[in-house]
PDB file of N, CA and C in Angstrom:
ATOM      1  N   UNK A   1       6.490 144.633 -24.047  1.00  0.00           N
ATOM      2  CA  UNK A   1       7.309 143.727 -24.831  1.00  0.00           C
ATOM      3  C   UNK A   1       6.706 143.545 -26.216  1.00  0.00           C
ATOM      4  N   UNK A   2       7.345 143.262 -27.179  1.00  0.00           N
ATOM      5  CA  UNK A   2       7.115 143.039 -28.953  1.00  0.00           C
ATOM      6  C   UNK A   2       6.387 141.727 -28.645  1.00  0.00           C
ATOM      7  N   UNK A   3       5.909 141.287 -29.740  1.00  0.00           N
ATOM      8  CA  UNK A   3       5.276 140.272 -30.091  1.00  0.00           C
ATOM      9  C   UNK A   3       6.066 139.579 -31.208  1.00  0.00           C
ATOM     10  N   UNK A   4       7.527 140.348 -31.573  1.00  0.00           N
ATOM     11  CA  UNK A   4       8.268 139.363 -32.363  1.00  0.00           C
ATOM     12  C   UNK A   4       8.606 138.469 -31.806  1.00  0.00           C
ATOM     13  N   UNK A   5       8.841 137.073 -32.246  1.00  0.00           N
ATOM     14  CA  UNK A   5       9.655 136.038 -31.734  1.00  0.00           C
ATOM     15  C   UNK A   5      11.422 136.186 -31.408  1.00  0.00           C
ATOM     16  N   UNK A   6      11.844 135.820 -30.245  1.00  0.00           N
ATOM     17  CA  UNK A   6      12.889 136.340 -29.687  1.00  0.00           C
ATOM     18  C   UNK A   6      13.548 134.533 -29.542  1.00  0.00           C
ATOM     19  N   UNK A   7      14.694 134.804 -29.424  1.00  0.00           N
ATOM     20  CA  UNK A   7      16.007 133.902 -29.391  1.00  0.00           C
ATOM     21  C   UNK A   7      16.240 132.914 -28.374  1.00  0.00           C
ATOM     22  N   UNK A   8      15.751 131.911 -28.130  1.00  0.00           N
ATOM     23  CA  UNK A   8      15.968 131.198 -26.586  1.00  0.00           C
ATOM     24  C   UNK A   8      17.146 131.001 -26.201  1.00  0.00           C
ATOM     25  N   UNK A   9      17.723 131.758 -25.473  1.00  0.00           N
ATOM     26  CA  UNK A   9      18.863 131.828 -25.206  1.00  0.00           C
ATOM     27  C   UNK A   9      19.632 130.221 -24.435  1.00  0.00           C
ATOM     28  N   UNK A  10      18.721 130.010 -23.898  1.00  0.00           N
ATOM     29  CA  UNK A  10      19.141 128.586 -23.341  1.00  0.00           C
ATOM     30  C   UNK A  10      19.352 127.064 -24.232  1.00  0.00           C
ATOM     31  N   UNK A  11      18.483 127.939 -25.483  1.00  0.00           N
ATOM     32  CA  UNK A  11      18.673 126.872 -26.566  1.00  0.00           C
ATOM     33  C   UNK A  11      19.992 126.953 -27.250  1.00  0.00           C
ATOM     34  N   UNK A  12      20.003 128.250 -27.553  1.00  0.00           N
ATOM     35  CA  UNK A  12      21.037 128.927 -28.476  1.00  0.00           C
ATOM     36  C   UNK A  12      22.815 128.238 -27.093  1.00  0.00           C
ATOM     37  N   UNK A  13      22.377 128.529 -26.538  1.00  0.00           N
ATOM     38  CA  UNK A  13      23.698 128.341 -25.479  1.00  0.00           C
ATOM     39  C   UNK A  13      23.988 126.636 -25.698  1.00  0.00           C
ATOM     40  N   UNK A  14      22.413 126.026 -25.760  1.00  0.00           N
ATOM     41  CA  UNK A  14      23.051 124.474 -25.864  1.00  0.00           C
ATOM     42  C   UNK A  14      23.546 124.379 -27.157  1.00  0.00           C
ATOM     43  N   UNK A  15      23.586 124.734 -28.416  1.00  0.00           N
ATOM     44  CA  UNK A  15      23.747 124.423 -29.677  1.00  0.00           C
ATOM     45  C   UNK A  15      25.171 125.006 -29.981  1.00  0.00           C
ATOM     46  N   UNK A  16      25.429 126.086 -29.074  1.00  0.00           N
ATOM     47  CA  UNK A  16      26.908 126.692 -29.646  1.00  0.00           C
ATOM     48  C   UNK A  16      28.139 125.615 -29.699  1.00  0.00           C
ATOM     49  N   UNK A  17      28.806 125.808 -30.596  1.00  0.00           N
ATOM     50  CA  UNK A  17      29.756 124.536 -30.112  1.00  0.00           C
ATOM     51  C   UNK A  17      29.000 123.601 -29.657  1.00  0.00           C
ATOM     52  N   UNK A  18      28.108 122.514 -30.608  1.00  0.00           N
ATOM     53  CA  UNK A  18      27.380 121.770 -30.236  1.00  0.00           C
ATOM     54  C   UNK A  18      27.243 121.557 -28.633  1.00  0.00           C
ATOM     55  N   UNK A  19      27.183 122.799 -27.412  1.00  0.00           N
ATOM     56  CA  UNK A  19      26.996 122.260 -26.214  1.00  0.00           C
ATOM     57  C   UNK A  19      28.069 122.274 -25.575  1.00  0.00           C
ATOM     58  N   UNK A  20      29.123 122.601 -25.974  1.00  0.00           N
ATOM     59  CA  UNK A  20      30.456 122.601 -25.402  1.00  0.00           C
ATOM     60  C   UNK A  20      31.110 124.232 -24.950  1.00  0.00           C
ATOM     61  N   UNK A  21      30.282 124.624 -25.641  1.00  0.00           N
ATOM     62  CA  UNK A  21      30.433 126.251 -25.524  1.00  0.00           C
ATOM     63  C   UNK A  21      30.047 126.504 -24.199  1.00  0.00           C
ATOM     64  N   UNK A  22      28.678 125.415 -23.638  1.00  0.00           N
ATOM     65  CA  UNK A  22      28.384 125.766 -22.550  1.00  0.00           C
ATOM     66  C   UNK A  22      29.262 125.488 -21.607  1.00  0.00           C
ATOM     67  N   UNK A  23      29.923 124.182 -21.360  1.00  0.00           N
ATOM     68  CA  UNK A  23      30.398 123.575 -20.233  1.00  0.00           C
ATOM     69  C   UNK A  23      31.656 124.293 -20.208  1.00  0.00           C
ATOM     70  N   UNK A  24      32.357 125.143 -21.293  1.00  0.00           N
ATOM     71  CA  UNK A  24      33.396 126.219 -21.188  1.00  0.00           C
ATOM     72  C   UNK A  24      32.934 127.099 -20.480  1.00  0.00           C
ATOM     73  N   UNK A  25      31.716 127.618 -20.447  1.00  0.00           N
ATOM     74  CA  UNK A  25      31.447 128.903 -19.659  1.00  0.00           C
ATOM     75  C   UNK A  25      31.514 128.305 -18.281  1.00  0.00           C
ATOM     76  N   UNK A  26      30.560 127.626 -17.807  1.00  0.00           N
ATOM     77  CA  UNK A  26      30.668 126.847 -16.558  1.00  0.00           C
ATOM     78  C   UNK A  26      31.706 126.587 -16.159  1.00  0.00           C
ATOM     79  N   UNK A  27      32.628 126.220 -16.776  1.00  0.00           N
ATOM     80  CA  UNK A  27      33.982 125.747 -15.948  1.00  0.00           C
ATOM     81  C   UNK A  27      34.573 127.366 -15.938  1.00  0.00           C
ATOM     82  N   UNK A  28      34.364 128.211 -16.592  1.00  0.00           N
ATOM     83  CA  UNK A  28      35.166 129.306 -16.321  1.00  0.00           C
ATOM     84  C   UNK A  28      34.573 130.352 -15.066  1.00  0.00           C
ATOM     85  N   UNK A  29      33.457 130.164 -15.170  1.00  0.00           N
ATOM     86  CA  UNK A  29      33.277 130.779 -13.990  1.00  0.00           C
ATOM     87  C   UNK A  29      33.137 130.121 -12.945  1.00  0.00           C
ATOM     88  N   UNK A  30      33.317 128.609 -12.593  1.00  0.00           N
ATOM     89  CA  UNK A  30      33.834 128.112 -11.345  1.00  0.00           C
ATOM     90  C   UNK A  30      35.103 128.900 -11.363  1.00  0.00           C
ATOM     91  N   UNK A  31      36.390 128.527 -12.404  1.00  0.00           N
ATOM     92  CA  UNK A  31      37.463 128.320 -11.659  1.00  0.00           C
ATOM     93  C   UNK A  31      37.651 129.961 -11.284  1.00  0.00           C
ATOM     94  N   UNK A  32      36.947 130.989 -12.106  1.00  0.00           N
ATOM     95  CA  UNK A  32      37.224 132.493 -11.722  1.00  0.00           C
ATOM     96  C   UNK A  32      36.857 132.517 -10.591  1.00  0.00           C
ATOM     97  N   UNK A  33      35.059 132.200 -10.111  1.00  0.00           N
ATOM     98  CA  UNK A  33      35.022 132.231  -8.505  1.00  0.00           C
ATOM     99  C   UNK A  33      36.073 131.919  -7.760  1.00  0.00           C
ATOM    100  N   UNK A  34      36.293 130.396  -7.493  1.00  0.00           N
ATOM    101  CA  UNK A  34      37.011 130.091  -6.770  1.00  0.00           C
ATOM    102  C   UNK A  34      38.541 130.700  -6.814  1.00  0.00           C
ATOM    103  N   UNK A  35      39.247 131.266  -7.866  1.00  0.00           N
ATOM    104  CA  UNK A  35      40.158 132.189  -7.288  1.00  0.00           C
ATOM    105  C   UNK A  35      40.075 133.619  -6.641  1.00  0.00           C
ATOM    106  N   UNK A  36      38.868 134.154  -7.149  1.00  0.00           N
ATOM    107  CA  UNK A  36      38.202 135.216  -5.739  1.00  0.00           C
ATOM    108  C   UNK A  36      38.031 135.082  -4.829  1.00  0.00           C
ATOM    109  N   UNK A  37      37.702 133.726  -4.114  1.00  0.00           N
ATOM    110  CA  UNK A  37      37.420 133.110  -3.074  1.00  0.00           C
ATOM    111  C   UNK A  37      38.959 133.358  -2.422  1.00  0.00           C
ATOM    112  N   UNK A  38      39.654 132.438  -3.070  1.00  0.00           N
ATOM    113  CA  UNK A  38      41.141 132.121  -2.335  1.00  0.00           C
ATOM    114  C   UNK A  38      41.615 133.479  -2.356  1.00  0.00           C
ATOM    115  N   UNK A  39      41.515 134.143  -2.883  1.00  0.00           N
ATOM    116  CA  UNK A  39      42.732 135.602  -3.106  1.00  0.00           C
ATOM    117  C   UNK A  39      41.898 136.462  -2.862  1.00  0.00           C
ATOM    118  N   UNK A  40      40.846 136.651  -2.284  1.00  0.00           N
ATOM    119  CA  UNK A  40      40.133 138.298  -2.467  1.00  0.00           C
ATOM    120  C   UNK A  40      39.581 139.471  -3.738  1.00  0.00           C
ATOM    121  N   UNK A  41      40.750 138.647  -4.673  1.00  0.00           N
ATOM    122  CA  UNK A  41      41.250 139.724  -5.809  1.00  0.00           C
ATOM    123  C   UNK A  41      39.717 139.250  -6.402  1.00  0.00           C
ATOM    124  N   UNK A  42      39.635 140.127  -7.223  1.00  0.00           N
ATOM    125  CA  UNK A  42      38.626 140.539  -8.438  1.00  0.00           C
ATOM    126  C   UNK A  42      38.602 139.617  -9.672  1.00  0.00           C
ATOM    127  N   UNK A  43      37.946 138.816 -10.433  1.00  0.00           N
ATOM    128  CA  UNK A  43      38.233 137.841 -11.708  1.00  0.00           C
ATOM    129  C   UNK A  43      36.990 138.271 -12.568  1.00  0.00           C
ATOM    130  N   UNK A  44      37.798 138.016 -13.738  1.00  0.00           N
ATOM    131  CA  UNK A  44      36.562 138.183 -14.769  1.00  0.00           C
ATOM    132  C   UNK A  44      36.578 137.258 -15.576  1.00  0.00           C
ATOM    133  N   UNK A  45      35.450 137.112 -16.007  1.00  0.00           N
ATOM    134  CA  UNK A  45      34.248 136.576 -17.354  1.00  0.00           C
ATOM    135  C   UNK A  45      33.798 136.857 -18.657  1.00  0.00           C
ATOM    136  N   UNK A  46      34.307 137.136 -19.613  1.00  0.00           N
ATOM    137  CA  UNK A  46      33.925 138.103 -20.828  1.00  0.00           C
ATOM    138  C   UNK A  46      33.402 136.964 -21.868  1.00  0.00           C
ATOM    139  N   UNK A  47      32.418 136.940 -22.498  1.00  0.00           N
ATOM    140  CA  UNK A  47      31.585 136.446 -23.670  1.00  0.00           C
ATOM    141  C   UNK A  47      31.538 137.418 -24.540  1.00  0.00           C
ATOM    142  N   UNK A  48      32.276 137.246 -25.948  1.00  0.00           N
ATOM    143  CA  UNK A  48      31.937 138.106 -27.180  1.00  0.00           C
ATOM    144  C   UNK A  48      31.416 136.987 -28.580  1.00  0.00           C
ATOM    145  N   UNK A  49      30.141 137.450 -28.668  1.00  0.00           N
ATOM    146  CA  UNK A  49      29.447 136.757 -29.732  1.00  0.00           C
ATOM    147  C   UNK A  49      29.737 138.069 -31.175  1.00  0.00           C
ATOM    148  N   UNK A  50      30.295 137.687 -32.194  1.00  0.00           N
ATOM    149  CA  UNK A  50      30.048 138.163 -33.450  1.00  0.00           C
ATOM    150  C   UNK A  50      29.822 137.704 -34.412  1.00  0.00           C
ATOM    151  N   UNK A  51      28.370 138.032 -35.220  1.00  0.00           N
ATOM    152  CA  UNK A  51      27.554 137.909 -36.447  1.00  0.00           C
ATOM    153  C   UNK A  51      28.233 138.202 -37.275  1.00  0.00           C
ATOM    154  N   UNK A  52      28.811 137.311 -38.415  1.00  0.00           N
ATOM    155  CA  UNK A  52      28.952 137.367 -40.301  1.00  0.00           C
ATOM    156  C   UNK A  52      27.820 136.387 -40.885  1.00  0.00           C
ATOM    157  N   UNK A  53      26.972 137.520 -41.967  1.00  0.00           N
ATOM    158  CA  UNK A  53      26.386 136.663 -42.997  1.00  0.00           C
ATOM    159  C   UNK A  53      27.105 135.559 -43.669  1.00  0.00           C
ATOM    160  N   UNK A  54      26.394 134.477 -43.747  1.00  0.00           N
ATOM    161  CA  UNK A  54      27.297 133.340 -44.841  1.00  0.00           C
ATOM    162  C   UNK A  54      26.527 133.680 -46.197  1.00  0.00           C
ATOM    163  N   UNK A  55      27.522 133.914 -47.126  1.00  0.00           N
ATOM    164  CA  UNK A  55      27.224 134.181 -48.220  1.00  0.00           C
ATOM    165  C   UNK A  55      25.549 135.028 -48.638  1.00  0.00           C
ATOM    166  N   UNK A  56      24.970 134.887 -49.226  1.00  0.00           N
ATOM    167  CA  UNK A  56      23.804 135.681 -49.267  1.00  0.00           C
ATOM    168  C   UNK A  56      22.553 134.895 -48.701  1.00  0.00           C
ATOM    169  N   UNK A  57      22.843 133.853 -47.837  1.00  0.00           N
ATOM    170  CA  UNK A  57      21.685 133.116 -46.712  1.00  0.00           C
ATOM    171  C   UNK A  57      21.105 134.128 -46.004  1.00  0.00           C
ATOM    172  N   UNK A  58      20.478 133.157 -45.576  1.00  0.00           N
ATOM    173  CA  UNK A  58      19.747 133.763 -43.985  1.00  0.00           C
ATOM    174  C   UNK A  58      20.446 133.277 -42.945  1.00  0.00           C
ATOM    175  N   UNK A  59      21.990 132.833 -43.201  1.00  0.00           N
ATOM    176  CA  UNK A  59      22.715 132.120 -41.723  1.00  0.00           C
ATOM    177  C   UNK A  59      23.159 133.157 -41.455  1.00  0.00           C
ATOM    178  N   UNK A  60      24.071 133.051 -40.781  1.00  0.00           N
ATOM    179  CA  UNK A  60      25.185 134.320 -39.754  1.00  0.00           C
ATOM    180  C   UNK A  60      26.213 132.951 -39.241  1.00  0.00           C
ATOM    181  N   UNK A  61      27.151 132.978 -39.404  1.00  0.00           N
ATOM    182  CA  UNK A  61      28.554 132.794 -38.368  1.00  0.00           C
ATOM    183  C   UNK A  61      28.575 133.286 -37.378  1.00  0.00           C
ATOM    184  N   UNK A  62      28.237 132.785 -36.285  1.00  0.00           N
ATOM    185  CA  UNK A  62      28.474 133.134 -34.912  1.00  0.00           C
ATOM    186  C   UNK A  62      29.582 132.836 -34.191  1.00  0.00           C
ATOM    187  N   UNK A  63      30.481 133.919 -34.228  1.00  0.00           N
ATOM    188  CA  UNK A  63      31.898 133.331 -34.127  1.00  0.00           C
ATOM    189  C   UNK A  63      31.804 133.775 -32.289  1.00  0.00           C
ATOM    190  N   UNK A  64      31.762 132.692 -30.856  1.00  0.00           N
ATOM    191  CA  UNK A  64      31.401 132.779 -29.712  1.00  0.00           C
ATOM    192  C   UNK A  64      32.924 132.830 -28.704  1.00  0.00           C
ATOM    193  N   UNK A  65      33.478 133.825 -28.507  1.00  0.00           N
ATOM    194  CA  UNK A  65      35.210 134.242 -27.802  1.00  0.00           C
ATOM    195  C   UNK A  65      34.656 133.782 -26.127  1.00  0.00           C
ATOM    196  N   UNK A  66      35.461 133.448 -25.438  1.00  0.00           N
ATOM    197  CA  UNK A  66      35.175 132.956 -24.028  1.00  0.00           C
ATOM    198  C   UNK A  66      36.762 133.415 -23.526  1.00  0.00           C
ATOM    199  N   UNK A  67      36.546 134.355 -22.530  1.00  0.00           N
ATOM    200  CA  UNK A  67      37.803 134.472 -22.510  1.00  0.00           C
ATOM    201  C   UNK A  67      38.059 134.902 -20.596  1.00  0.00           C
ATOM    202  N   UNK A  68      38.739 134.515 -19.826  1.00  0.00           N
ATOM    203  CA  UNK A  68      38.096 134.344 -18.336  1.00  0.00           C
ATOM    204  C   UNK A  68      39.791 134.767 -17.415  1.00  0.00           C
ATOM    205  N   UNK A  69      39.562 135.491 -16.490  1.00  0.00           N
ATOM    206  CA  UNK A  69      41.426 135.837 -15.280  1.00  0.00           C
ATOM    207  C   UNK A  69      40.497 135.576 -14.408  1.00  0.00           C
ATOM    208  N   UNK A  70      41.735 134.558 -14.036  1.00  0.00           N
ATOM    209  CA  UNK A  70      41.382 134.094 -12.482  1.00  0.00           C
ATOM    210  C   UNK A  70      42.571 134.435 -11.628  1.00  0.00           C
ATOM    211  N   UNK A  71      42.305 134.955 -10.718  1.00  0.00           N
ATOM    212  CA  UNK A  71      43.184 135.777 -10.053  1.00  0.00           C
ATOM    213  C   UNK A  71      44.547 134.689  -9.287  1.00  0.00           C
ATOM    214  N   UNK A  72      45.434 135.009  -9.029  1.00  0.00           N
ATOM    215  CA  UNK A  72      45.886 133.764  -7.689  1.00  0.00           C
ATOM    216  C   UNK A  72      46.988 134.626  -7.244  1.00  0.00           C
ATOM    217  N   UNK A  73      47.547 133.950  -6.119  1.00  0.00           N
ATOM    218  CA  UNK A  73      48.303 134.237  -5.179  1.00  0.00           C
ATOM    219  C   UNK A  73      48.722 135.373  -5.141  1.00  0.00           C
ATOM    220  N   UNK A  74      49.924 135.415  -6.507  1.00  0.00           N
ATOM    221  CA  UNK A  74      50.723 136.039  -6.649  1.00  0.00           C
ATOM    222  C   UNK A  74      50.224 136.703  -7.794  1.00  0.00           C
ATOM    223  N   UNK A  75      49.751 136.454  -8.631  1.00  0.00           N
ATOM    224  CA  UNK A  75      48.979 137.618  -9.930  1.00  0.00           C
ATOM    225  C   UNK A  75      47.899 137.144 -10.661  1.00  0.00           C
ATOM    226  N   UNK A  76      48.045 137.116 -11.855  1.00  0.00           N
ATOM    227  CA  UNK A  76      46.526 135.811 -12.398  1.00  0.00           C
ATOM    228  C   UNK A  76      47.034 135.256 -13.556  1.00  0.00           C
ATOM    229  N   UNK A  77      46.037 134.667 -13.795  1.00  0.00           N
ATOM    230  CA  UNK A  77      46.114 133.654 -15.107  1.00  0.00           C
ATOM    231  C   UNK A  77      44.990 133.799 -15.692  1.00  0.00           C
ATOM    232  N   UNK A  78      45.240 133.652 -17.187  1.00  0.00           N
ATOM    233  CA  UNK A  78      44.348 133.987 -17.890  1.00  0.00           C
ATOM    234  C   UNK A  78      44.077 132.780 -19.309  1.00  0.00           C
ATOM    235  N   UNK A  79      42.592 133.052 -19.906  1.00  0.00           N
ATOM    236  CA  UNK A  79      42.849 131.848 -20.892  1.00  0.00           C
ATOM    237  C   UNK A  79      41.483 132.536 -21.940  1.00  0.00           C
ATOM    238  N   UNK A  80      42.119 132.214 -22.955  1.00  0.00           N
ATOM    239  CA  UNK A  80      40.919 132.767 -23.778  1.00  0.00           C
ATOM    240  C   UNK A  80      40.322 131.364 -25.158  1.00  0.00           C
ATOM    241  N   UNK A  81      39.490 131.698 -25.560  1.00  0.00           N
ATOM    242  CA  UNK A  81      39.123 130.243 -26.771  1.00  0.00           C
ATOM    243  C   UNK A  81      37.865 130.591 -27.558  1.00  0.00           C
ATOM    244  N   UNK A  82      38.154 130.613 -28.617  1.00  0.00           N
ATOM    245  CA  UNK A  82      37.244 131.256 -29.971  1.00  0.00           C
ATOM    246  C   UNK A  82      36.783 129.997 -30.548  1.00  0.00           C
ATOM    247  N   UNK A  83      35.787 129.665 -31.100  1.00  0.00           N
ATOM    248  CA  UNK A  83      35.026 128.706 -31.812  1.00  0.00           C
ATOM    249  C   UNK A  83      33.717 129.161 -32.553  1.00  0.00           C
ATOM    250  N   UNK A  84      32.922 128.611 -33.413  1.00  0.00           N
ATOM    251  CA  UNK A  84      32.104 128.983 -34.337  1.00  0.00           C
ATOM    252  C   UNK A  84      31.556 128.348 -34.452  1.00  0.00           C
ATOM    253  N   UNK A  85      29.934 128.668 -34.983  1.00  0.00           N
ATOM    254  CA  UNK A  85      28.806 127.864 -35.039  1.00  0.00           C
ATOM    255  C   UNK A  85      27.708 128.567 -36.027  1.00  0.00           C
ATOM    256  N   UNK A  86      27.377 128.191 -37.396  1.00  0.00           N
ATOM    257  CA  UNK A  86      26.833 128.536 -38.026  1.00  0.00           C
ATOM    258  C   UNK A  86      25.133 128.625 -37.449  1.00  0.00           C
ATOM    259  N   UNK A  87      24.368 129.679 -37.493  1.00  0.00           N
ATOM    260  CA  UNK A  87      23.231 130.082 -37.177  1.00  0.00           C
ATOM    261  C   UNK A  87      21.696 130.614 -37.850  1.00  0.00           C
ATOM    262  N   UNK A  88      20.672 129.930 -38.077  1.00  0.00           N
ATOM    263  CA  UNK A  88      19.575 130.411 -39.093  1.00  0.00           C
ATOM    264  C   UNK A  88      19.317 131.953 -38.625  1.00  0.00           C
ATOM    265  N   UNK A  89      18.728 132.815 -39.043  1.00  0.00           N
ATOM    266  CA  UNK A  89      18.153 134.249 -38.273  1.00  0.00           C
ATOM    267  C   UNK A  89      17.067 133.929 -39.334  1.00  0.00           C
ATOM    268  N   UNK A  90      15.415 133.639 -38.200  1.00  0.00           N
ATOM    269  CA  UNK A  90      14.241 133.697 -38.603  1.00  0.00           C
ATOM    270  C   UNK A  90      13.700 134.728 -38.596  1.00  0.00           C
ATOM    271  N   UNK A  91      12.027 135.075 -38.355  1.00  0.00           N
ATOM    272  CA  UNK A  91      11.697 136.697 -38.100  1.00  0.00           C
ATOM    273  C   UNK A  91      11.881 137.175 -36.694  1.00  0.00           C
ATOM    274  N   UNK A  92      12.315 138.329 -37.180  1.00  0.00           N
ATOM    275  CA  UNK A  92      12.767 139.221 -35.874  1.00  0.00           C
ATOM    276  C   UNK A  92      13.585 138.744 -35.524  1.00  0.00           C
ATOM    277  N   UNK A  93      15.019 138.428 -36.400  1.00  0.00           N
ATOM    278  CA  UNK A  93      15.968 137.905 -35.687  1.00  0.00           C
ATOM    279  C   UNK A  93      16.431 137.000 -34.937  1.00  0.00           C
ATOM    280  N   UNK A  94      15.333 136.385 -34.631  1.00  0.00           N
ATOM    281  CA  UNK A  94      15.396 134.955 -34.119  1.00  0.00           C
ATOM    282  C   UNK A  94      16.518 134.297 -34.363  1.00  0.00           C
ATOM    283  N   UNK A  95      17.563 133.474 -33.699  1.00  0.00           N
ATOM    284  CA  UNK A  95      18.473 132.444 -33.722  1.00  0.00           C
ATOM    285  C   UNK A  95      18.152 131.235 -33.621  1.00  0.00           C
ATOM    286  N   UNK A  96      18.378 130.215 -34.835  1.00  0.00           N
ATOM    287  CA  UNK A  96      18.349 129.139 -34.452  1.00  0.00           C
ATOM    288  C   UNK A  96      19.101 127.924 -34.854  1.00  0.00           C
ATOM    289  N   UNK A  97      19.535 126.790 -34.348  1.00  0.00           N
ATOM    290  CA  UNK A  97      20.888 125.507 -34.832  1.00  0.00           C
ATOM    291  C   UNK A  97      19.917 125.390 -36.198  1.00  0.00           C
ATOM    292  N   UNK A  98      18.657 125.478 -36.341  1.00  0.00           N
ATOM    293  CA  UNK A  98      17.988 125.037 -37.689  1.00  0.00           C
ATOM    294  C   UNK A  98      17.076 125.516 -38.222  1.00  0.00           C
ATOM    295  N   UNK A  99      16.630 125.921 -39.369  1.00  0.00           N
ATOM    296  CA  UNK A  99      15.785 126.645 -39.829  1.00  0.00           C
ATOM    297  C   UNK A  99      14.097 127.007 -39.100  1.00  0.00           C
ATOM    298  N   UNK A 100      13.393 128.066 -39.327  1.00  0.00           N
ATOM    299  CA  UNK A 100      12.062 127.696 -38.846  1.00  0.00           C
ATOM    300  C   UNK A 100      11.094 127.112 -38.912  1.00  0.00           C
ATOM    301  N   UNK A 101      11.482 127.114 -40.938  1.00  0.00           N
ATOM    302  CA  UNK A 101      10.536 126.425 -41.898  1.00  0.00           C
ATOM    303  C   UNK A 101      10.987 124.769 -42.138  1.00  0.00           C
ATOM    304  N   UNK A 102      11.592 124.442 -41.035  1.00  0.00           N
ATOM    305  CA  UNK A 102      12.067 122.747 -41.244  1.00  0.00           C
ATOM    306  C   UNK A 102      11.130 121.802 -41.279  1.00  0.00           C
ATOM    307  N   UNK A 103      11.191 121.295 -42.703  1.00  0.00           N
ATOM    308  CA  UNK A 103      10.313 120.145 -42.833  1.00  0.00           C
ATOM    309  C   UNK A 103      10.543 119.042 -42.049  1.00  0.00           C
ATOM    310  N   UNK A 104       9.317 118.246 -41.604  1.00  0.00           N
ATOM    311  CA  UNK A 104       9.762 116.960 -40.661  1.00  0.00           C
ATOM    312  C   UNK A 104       9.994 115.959 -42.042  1.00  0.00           C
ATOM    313  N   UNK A 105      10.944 114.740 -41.149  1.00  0.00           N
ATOM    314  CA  UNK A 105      11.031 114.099 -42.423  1.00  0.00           C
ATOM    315  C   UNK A 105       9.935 112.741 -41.373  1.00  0.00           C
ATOM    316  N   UNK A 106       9.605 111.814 -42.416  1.00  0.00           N
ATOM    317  CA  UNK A 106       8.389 110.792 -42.239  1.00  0.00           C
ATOM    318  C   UNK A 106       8.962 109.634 -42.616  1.00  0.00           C
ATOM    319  N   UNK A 107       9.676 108.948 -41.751  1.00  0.00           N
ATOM    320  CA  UNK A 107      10.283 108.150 -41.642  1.00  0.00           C
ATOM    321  C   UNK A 107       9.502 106.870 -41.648  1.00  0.00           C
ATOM    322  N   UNK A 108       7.898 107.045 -41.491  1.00  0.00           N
ATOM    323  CA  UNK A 108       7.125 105.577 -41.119  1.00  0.00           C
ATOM    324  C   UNK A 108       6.770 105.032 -43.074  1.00  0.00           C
ATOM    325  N   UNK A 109       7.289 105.994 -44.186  1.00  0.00           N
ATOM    326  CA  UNK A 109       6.747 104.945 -45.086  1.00  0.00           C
ATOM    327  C   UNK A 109       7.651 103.781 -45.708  1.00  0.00           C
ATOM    328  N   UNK A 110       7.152 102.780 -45.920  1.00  0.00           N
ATOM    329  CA  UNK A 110       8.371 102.068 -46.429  1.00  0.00           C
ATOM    330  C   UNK A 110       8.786 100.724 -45.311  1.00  0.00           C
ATOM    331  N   UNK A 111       7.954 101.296 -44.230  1.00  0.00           N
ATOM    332  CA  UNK A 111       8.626 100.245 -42.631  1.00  0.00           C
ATOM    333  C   UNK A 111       7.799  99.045 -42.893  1.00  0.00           C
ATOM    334  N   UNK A 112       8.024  97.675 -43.041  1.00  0.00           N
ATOM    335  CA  UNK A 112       7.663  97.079 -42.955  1.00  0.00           C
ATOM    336  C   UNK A 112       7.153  95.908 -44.164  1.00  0.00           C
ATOM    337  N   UNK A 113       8.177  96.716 -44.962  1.00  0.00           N
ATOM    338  CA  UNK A 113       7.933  96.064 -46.257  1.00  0.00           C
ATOM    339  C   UNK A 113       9.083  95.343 -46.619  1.00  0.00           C
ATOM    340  N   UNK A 114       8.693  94.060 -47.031  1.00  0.00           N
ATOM    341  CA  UNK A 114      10.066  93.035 -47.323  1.00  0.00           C
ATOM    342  C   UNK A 114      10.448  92.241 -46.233  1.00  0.00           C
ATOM    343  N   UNK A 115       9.692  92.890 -45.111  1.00  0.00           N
ATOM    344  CA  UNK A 115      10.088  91.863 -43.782  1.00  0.00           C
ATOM    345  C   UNK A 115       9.162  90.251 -43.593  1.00  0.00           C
ATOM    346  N   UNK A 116       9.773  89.381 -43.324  1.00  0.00           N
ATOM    347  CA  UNK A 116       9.306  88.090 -43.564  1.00  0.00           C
ATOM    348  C   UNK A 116       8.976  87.532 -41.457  1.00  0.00           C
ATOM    349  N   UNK A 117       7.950  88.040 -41.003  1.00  0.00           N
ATOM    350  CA  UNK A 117       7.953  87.406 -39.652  1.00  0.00           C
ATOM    351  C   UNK A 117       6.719  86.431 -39.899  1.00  0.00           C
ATOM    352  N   UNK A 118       7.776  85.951 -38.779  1.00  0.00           N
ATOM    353  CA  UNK A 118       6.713  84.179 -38.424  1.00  0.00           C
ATOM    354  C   UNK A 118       6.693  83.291 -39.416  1.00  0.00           C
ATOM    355  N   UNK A 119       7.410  83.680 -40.317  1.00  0.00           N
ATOM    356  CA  UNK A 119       7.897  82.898 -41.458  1.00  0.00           C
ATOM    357  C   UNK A 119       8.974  81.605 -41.142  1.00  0.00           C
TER     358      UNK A 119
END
């Protein structure tokens, strides 16, 4: 294996569609199982992720297609749903909801000034 830094996919999955991307996949492959279950028939699952640079950044548009047949009785049903989620690419390609080089911000100066206790 490389020693580049690689993409956490479990991160990247929570951030798509702030997190909603996920619970689409999940519900699609319940309801596909469970019409294999009932019908025998065969169902599918398809995920298509495609990369556009935003302007001359280091983002990418990750435009994430979910598109799922669930079989039934008599034939199937089908449902598809496209959404987007802008993406940093660090080294080696790395994906991330936010840059690598993110400054923390320091929220403790300033606390406690102007406040009047026990006054």
């Amino acid at each position: 294996m490389s020693d580049q830094p690689t993409t956490d996919i479990n991160a990247l999955f929570d951030d798509l569609d702030a997190g909603i991307f996920r619970n689409k996949f999940a519900q699609a492959l319940g309801e596909a199982a469970a019409g294999v279950i009932q019908t025998g028939k065969q169902g599918k699952v398809t995920i298509t992720l495609d990369l556009k640079q935003i302007a001359d950044s280091s983002q990418v548009d990750c435009s994430h297609k979910l598109s799922y047949t669930v079989p039934t009785a008599k034939g199937k049903k089908s449902e598809e749903n496209t959404t987007k989620t802008p993406l940093y690419v660090g080294r080696g390609g790395k994906l991330t909801l936010f840059p690598e080089n993110q400054g923390k911000f320091d929220f403790s100066q300033g606390q406690g000034q102007g406040s009047t206790q026990g006054a």
